[in-house]
PDB file of N, CA and C in Angstrom:
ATOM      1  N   UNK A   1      11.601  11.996 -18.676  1.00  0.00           N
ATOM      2  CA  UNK A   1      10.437  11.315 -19.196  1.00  0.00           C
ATOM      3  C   UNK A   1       9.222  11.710 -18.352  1.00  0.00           C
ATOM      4  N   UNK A   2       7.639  11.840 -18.890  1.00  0.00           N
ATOM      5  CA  UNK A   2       6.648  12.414 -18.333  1.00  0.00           C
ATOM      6  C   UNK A   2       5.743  11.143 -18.695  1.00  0.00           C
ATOM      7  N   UNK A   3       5.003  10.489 -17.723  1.00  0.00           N
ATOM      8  CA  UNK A   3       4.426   9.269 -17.958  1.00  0.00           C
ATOM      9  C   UNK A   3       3.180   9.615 -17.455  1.00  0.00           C
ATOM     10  N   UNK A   4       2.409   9.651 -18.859  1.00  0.00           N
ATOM     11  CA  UNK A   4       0.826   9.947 -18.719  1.00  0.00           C
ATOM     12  C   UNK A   4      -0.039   8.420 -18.495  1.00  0.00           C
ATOM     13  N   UNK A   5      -0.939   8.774 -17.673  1.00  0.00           N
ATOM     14  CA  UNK A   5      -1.960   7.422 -17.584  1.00  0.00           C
ATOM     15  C   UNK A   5      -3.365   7.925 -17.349  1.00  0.00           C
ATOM     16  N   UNK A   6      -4.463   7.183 -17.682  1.00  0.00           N
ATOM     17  CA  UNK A   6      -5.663   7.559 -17.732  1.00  0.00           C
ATOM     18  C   UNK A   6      -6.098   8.114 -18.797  1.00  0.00           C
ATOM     19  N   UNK A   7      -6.943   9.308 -18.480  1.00  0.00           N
ATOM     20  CA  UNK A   7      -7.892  10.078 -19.739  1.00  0.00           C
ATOM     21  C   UNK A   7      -7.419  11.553 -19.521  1.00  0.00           C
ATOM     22  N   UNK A   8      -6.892  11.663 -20.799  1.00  0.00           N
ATOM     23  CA  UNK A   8      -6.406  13.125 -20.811  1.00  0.00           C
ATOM     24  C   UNK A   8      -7.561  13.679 -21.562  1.00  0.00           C
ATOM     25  N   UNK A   9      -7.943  14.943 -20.706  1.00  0.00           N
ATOM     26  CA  UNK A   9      -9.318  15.663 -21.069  1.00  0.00           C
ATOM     27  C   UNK A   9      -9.323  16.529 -20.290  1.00  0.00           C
ATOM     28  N   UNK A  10     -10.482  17.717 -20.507  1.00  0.00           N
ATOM     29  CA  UNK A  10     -10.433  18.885 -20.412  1.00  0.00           C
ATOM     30  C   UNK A  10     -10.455  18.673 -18.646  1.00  0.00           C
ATOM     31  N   UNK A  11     -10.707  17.852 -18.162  1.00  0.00           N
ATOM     32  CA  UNK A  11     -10.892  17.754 -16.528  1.00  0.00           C
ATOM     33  C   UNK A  11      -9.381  18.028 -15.943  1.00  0.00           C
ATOM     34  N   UNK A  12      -8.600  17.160 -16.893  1.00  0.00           N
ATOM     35  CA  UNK A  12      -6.833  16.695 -16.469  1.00  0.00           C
ATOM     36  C   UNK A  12      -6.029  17.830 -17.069  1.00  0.00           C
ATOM     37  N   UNK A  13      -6.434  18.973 -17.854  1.00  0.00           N
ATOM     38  CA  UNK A  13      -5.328  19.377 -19.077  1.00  0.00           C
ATOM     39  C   UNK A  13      -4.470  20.325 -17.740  1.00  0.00           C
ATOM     40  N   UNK A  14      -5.358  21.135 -16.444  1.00  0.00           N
ATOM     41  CA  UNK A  14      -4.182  21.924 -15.755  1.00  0.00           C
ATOM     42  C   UNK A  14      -3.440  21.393 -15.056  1.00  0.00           C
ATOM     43  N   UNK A  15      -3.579  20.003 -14.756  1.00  0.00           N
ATOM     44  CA  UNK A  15      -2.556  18.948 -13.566  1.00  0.00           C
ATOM     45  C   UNK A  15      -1.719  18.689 -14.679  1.00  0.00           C
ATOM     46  N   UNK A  16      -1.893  18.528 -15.917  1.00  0.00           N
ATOM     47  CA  UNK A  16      -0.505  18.287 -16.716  1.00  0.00           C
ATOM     48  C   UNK A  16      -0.187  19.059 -17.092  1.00  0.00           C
ATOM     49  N   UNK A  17      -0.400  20.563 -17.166  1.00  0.00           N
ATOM     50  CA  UNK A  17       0.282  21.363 -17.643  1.00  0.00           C
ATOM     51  C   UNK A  17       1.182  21.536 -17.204  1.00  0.00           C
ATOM     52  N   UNK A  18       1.129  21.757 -15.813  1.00  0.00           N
ATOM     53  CA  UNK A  18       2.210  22.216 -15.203  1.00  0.00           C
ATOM     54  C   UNK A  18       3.312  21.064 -15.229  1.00  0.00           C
ATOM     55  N   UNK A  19       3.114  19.745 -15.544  1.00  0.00           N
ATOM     56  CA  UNK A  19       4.251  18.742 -15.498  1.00  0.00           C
ATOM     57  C   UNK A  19       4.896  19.130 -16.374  1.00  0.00           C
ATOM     58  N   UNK A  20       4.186  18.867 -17.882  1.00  0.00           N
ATOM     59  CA  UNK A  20       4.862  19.163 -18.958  1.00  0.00           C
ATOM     60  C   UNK A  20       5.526  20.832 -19.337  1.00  0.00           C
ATOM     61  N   UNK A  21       4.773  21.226 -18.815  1.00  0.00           N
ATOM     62  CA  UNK A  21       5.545  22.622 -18.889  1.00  0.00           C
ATOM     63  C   UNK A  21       6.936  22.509 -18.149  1.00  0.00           C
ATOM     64  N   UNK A  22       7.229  22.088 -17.195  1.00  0.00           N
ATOM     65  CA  UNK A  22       8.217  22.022 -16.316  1.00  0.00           C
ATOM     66  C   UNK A  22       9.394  21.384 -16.919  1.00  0.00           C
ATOM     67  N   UNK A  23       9.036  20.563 -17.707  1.00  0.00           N
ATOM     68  CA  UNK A  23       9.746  19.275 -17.837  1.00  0.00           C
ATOM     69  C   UNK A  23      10.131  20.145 -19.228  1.00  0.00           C
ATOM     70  N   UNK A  24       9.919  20.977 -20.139  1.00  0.00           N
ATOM     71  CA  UNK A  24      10.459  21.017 -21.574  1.00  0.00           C
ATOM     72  C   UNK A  24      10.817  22.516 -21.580  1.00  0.00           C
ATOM     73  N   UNK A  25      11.012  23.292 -20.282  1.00  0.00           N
ATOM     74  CA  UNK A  25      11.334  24.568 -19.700  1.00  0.00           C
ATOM     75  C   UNK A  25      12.639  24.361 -19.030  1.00  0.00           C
ATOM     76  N   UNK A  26      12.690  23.084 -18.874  1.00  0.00           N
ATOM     77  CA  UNK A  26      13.950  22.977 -17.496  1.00  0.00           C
ATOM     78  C   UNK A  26      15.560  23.349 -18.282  1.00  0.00           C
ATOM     79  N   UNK A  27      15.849  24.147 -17.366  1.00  0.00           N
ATOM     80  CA  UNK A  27      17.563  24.366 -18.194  1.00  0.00           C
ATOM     81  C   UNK A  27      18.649  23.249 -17.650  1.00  0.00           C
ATOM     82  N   UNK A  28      19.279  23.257 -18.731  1.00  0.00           N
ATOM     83  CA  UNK A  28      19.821  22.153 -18.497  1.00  0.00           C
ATOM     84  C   UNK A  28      19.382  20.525 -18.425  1.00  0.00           C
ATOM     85  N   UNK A  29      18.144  20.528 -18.399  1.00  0.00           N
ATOM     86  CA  UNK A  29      17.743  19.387 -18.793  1.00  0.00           C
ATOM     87  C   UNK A  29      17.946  18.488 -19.972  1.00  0.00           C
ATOM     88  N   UNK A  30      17.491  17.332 -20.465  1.00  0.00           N
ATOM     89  CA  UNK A  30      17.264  16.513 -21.618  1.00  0.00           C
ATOM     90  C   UNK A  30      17.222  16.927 -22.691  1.00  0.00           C
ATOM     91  N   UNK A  31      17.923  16.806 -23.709  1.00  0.00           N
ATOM     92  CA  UNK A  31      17.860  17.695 -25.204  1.00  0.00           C
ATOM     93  C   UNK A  31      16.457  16.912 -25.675  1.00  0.00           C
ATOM     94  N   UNK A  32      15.742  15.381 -25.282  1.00  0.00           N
ATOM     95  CA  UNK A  32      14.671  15.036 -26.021  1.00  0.00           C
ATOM     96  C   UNK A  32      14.102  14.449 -24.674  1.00  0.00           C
ATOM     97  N   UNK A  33      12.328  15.604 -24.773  1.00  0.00           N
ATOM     98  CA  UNK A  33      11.634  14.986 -23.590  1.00  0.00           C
ATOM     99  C   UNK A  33      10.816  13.983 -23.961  1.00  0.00           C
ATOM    100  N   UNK A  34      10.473  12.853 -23.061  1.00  0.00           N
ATOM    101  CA  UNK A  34      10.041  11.746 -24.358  1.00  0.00           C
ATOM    102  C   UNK A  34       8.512  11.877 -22.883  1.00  0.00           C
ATOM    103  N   UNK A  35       7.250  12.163 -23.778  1.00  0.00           N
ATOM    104  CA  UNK A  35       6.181  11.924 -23.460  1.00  0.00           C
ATOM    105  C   UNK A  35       5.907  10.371 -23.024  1.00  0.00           C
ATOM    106  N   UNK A  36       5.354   9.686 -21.914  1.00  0.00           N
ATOM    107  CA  UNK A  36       5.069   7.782 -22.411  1.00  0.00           C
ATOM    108  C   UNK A  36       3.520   8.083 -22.414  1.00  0.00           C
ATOM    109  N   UNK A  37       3.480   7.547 -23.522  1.00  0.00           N
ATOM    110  CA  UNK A  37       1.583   7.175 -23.104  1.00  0.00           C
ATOM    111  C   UNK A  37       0.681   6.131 -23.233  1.00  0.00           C
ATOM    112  N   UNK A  38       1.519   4.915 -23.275  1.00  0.00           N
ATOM    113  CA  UNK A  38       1.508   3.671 -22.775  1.00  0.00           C
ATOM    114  C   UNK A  38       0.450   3.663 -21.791  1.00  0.00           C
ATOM    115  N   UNK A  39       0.388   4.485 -20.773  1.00  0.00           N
ATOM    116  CA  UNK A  39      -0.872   4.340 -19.833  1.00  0.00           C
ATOM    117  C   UNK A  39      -2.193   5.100 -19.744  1.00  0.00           C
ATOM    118  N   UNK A  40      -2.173   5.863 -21.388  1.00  0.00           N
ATOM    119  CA  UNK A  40      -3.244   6.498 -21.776  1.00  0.00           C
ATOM    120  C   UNK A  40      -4.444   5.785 -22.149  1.00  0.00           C
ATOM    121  N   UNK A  41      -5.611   5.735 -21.730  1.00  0.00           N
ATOM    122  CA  UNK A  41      -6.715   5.483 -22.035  1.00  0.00           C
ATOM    123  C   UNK A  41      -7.325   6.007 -23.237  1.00  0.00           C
ATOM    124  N   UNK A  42      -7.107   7.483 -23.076  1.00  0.00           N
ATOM    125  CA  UNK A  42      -8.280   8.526 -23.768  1.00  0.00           C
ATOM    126  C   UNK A  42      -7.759   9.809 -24.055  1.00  0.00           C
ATOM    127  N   UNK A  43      -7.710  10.761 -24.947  1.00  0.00           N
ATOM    128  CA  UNK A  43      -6.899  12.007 -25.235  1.00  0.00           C
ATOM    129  C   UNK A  43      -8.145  12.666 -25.960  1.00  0.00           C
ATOM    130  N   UNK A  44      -8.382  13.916 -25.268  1.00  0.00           N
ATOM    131  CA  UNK A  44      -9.729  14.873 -26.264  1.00  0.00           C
ATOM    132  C   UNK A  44      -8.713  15.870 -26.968  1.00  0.00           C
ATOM    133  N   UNK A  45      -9.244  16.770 -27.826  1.00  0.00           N
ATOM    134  CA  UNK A  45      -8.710  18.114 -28.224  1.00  0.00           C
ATOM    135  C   UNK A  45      -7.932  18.748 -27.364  1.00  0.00           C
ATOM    136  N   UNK A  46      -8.763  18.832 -25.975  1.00  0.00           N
ATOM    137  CA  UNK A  46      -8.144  19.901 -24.887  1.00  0.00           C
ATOM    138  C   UNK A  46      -6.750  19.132 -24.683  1.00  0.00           C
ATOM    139  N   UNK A  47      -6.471  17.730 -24.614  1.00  0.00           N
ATOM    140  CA  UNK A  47      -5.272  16.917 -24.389  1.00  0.00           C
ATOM    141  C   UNK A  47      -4.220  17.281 -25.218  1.00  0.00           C
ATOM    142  N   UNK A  48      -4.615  16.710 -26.739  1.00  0.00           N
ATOM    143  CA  UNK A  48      -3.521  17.074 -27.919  1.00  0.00           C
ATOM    144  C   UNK A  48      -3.476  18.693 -27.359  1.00  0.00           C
ATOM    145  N   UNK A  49      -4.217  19.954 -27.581  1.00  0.00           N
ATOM    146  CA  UNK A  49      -4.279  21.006 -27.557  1.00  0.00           C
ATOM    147  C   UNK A  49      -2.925  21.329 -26.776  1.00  0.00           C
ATOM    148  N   UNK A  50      -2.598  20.532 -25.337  1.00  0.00           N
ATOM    149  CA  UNK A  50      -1.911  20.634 -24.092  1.00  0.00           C
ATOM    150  C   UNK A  50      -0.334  19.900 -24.868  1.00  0.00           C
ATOM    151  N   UNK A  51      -0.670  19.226 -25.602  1.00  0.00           N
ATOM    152  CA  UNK A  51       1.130  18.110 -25.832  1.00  0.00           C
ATOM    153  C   UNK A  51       1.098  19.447 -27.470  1.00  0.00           C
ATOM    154  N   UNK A  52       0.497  19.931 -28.068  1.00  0.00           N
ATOM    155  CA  UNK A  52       0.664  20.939 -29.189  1.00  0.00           C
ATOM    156  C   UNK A  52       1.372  21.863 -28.614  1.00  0.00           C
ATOM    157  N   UNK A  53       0.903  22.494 -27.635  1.00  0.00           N
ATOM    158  CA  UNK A  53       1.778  24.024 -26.550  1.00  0.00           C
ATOM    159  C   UNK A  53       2.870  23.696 -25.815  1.00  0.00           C
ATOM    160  N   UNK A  54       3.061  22.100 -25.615  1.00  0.00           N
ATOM    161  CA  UNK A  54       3.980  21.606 -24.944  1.00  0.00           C
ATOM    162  C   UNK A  54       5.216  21.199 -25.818  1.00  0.00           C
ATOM    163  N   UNK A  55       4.888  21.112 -27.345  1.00  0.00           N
ATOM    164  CA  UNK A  55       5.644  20.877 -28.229  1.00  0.00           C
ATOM    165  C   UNK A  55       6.526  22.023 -28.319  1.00  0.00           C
ATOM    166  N   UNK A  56       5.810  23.596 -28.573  1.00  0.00           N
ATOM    167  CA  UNK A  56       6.111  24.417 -28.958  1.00  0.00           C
ATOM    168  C   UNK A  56       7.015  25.216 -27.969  1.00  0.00           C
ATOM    169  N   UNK A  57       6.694  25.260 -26.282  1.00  0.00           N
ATOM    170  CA  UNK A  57       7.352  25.717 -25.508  1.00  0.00           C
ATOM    171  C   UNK A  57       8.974  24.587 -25.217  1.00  0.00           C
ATOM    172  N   UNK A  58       8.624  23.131 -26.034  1.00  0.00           N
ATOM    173  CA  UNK A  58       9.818  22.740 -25.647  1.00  0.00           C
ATOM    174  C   UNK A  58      11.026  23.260 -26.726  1.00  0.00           C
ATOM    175  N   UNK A  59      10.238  23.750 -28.163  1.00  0.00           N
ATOM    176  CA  UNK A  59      11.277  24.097 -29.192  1.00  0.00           C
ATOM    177  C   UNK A  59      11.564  25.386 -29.182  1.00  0.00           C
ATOM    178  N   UNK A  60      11.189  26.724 -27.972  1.00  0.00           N
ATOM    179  CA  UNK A  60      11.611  27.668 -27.390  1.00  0.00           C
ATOM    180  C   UNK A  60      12.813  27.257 -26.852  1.00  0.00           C
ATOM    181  N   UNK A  61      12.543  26.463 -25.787  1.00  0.00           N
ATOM    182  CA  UNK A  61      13.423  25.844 -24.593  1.00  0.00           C
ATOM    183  C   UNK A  61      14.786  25.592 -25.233  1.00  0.00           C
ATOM    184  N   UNK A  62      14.463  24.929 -26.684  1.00  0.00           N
ATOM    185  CA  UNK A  62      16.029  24.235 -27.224  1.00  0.00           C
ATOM    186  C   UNK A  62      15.943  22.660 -26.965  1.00  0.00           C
ATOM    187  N   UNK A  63      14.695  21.876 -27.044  1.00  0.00           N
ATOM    188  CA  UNK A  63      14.617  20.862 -26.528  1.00  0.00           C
ATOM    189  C   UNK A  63      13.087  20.416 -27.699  1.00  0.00           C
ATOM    190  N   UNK A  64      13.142  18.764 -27.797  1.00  0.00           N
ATOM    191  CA  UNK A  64      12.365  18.350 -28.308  1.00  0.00           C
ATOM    192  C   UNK A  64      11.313  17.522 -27.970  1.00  0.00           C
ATOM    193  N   UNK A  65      10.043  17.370 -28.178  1.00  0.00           N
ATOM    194  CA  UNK A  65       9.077  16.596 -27.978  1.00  0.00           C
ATOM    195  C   UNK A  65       8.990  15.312 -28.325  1.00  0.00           C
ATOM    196  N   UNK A  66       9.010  14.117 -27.790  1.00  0.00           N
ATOM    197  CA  UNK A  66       8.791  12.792 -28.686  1.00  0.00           C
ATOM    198  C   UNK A  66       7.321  11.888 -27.431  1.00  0.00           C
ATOM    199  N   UNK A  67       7.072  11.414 -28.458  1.00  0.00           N
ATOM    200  CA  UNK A  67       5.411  10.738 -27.806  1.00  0.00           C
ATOM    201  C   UNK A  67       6.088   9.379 -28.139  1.00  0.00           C
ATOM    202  N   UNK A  68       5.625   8.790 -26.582  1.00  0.00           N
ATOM    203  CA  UNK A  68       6.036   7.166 -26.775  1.00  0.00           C
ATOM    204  C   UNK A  68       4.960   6.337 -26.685  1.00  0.00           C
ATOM    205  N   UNK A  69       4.782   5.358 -27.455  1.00  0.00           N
ATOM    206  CA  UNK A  69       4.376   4.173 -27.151  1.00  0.00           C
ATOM    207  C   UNK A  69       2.498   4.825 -27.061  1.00  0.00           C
ATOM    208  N   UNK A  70       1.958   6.093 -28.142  1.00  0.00           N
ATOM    209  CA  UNK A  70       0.641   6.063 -28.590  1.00  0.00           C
ATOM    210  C   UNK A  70      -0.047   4.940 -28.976  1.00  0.00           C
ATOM    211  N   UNK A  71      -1.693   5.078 -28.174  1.00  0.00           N
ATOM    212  CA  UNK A  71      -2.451   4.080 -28.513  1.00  0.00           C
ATOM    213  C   UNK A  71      -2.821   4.444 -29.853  1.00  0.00           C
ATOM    214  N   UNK A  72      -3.967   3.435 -30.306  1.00  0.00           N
ATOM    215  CA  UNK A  72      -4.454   3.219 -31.829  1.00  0.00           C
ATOM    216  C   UNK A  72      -5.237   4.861 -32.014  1.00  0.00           C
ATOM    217  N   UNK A  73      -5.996   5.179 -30.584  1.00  0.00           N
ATOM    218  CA  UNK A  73      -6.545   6.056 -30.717  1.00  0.00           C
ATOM    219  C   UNK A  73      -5.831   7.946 -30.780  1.00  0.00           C
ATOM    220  N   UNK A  74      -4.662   7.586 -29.978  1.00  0.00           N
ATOM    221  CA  UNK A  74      -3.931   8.713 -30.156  1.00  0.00           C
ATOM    222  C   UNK A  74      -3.510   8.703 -31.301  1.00  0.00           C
ATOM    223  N   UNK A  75      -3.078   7.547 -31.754  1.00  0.00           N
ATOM    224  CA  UNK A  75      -2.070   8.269 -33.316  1.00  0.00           C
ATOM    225  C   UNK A  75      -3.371   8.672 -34.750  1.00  0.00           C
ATOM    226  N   UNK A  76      -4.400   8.470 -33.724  1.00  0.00           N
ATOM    227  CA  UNK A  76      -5.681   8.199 -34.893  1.00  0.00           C
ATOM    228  C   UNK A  76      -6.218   9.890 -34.804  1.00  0.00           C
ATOM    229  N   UNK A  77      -5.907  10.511 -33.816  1.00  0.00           N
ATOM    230  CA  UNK A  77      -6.347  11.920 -33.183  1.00  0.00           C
ATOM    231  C   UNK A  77      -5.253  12.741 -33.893  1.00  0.00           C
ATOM    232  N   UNK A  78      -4.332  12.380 -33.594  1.00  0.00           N
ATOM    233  CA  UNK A  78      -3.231  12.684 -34.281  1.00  0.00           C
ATOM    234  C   UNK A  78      -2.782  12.904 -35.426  1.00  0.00           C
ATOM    235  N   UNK A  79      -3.475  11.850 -36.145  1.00  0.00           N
ATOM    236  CA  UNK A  79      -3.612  11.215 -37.709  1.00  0.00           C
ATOM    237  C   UNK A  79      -4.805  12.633 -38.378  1.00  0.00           C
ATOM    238  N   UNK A  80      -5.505  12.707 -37.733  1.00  0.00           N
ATOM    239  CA  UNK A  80      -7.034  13.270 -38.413  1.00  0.00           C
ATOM    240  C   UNK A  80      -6.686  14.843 -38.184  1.00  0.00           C
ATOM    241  N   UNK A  81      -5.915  15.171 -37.234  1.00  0.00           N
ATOM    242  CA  UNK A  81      -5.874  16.880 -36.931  1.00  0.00           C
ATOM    243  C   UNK A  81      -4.638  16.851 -37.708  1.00  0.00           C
ATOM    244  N   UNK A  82      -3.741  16.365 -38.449  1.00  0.00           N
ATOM    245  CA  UNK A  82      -2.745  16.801 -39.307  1.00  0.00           C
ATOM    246  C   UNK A  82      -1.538  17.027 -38.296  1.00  0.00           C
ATOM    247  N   UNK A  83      -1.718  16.648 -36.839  1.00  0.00           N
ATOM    248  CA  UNK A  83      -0.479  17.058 -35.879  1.00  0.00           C
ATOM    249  C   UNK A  83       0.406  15.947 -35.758  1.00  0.00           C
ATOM    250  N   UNK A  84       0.131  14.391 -36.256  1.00  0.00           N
ATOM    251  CA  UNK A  84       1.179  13.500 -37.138  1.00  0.00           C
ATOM    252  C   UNK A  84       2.702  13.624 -36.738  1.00  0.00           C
ATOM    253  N   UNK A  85       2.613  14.520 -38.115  1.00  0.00           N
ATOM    254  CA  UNK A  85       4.242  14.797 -38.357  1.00  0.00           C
ATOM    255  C   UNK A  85       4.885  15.882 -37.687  1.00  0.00           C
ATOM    256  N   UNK A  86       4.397  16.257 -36.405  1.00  0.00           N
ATOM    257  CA  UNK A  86       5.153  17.434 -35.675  1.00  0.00           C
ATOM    258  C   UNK A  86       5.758  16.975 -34.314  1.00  0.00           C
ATOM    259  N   UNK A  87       5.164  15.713 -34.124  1.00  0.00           N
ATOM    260  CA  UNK A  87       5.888  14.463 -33.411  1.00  0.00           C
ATOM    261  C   UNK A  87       6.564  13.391 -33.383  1.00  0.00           C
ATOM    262  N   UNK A  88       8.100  12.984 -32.718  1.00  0.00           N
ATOM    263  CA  UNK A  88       9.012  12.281 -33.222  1.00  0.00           C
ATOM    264  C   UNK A  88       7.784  11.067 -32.223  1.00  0.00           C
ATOM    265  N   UNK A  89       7.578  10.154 -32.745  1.00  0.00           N
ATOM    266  CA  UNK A  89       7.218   8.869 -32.673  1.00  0.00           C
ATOM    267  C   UNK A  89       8.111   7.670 -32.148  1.00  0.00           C
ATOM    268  N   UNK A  90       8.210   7.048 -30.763  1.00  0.00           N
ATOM    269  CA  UNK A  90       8.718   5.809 -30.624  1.00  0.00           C
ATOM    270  C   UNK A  90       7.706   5.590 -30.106  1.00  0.00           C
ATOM    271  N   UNK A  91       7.666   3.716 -30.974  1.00  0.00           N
ATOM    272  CA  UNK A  91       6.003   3.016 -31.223  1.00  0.00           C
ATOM    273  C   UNK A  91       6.062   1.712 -29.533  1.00  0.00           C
ATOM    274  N   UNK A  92       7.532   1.972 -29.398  1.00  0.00           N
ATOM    275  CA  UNK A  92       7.220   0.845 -27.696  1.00  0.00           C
ATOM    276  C   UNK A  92       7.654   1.823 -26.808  1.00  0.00           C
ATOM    277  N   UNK A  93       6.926   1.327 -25.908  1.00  0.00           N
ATOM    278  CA  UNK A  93       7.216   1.641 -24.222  1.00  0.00           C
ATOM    279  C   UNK A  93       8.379   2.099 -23.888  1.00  0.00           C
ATOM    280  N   UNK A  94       8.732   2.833 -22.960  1.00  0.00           N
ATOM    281  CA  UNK A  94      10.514   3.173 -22.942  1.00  0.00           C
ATOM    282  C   UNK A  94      10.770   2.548 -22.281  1.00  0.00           C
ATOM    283  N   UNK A  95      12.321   1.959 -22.266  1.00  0.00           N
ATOM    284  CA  UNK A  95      12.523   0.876 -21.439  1.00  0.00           C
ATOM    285  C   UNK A  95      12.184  -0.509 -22.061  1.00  0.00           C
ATOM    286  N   UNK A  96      11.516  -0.659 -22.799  1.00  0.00           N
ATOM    287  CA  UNK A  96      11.220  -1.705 -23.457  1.00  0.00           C
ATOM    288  C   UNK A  96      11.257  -1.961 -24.652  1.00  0.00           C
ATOM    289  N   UNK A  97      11.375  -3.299 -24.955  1.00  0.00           N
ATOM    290  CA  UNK A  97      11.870  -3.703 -26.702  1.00  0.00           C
ATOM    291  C   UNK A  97      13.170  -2.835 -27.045  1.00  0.00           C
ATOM    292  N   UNK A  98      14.012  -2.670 -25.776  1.00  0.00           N
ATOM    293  CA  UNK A  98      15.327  -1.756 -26.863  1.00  0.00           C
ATOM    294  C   UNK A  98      16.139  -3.133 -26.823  1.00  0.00           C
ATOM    295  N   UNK A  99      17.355  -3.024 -27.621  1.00  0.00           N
ATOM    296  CA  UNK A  99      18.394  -4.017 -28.088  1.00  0.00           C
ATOM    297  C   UNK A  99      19.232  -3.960 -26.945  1.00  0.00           C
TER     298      UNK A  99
END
């Protein structure tokens, strides 16, 4: 799991690259890397742009992308660039609200 907080923007996109790159490259790792962004504030183009390349290098890898727990405004960024449905979606926190 990769637990984003703050404002993802063109200031932040190379300190997370390298997380997320790491994390959906790793062999042997997690068949599903679950993004949290529960502690996201703010996501620009350059952000999505960064979880879009991060999607794609994880379905090289053999491994999948899932975004947890998007604010109103991410799934709304999300919603408007058509990149939606190229992300598996869990709508709570990880760790939380499971049965």
């Amino acid at each position: 799991m990769v637990r984003l907080t703050g404002e993802m923007d063109i200031s932040r996109v190379d300190e997370v690259r390298a997380l997320l790159l790491e994390a959906v490259t790793r062999v042997g790792g997690p068949a599903d890397i679950v993004v949290d962004l529960s502690g996201l504030t703010f996501c620009d183009s350059a952000g999505l742009n960064l979880l879009l390349r991060a999607r794609l290098q994880a379905v090289e890898s053999g491994h999948s992308l899932r975004l947890a727990a998007p604010s109103a405004q991410m799934l709304r960024l999300l919603e408007i660039t058509g990149s939606l449905p190229l992300f598996p979606i869990d709508t709570v926190q990880p760790g939380f609200g499971d049965p």
